[in-house]
C-alpha atoms as a PDB file:
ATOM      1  CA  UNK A   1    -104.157  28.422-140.714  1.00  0.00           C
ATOM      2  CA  UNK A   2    -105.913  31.310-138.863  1.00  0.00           C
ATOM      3  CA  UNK A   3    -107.157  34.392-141.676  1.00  0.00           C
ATOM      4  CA  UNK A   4    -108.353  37.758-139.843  1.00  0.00           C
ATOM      5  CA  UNK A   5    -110.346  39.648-142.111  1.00  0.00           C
ATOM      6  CA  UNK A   6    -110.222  43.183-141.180  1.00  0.00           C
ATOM      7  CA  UNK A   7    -112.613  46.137-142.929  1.00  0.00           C
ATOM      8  CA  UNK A   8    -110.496  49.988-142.248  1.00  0.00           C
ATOM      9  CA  UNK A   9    -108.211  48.372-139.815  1.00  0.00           C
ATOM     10  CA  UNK A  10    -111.136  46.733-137.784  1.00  0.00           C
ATOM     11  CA  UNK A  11    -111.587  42.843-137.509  1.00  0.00           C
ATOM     12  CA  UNK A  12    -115.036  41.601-138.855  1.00  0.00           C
ATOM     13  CA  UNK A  13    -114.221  38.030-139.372  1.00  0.00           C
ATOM     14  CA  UNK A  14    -111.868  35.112-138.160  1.00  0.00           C
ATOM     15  CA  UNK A  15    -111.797  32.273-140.704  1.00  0.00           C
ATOM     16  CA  UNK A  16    -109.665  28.444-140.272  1.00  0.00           C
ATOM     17  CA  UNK A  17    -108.304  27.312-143.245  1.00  0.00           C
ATOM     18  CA  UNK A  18    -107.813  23.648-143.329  1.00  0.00           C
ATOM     19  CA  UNK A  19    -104.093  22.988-145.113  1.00  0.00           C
ATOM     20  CA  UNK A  20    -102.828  19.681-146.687  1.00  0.00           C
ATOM     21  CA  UNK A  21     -99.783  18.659-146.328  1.00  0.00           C
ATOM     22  CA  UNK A  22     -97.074  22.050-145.835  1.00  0.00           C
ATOM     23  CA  UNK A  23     -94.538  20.342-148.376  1.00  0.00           C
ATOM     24  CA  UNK A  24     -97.187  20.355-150.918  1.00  0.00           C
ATOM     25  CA  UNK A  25     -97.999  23.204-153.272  1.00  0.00           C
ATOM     26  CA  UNK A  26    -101.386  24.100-153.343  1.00  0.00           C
ATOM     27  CA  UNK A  27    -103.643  27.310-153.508  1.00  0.00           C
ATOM     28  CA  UNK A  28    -106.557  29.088-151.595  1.00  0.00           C
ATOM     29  CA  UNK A  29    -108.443  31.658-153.393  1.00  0.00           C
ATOM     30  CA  UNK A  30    -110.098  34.292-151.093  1.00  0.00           C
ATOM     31  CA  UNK A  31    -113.239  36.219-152.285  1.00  0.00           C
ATOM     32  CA  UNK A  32    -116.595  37.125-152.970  1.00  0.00           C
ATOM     33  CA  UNK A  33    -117.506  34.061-155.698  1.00  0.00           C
ATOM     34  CA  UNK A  34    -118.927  30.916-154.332  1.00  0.00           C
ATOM     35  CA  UNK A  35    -116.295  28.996-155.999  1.00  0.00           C
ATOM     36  CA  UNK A  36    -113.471  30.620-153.762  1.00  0.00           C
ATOM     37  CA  UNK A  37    -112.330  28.738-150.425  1.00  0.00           C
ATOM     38  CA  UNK A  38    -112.598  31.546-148.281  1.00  0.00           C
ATOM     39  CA  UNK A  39    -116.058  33.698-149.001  1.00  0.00           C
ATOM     40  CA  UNK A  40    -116.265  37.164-147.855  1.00  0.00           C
ATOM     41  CA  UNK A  41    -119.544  38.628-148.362  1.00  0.00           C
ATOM     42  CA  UNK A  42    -118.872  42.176-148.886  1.00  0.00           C
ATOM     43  CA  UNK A  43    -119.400  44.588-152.151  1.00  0.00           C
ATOM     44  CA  UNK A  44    -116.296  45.827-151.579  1.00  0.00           C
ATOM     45  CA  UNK A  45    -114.573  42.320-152.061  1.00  0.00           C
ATOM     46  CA  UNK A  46    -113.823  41.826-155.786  1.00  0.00           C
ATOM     47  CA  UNK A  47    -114.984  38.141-156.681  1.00  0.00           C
ATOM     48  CA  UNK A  48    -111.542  36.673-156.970  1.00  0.00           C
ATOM     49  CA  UNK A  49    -109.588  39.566-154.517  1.00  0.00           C
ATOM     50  CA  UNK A  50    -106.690  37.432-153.612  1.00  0.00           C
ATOM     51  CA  UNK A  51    -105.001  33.815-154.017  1.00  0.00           C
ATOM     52  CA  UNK A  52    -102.481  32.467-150.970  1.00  0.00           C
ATOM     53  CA  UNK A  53    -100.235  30.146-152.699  1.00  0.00           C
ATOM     54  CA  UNK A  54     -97.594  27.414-150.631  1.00  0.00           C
ATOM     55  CA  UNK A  55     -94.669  27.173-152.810  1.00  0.00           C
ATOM     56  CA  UNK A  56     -91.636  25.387-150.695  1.00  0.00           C
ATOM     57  CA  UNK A  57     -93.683  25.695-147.809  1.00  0.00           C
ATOM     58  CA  UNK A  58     -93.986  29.718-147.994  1.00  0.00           C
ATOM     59  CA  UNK A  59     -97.172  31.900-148.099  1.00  0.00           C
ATOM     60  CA  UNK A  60     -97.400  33.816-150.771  1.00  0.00           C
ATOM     61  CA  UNK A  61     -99.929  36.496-151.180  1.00  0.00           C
ATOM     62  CA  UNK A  62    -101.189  37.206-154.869  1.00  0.00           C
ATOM     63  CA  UNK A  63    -103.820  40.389-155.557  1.00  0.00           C
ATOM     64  CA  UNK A  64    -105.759  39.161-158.512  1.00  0.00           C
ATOM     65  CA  UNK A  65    -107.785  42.691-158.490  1.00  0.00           C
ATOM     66  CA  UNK A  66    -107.095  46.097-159.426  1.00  0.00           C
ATOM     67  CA  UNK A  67    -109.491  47.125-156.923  1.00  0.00           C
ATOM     68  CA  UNK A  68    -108.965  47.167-152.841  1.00  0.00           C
ATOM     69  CA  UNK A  69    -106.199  46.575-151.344  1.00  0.00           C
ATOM     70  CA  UNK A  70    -104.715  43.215-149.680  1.00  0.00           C
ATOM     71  CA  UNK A  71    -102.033  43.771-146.910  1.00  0.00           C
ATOM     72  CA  UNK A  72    -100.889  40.782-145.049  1.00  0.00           C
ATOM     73  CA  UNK A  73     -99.434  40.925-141.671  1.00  0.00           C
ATOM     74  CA  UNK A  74     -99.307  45.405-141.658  1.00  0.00           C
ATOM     75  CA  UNK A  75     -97.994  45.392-144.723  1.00  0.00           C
END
């Protein structure tokens, strides 16, 4: 899976996500900590932002911050 990480509607990063199996339910947690999967290394990134979760083999997008904002595909 292909994430584009934009900052004010601008693309600063393009990062692959390697994905078991699609039938499988698994999560990747996107953020600032160096535990997440996907790192972003800006102050303006909380340390857990956002989790993308496979359930049934849909994406799921889940804000774990009050702060920011996540939008996924313009929305």
């Amino acid at each position: 899976m292909k994430l584009t990480v934009l900052k004010n509607h601008v693309p600063i990063d393009v990062v692959l996500v390697d994905t078991p199996d699609p039938s499988e339910r698994y999560e990747i947690f996107v953020g600032r900590s160096e535990d997440c999967h996907v790192r972003i290394d800006d102050p303006l990134i909380s340390r857990h932002h956002f989790v993308l979760k496979n359930v049934d083999g849909q994406w799921l997008c889940e804000k774990k911050t009050q702060l920011g904002s996540v939008t996924v595909n313009g929305q």
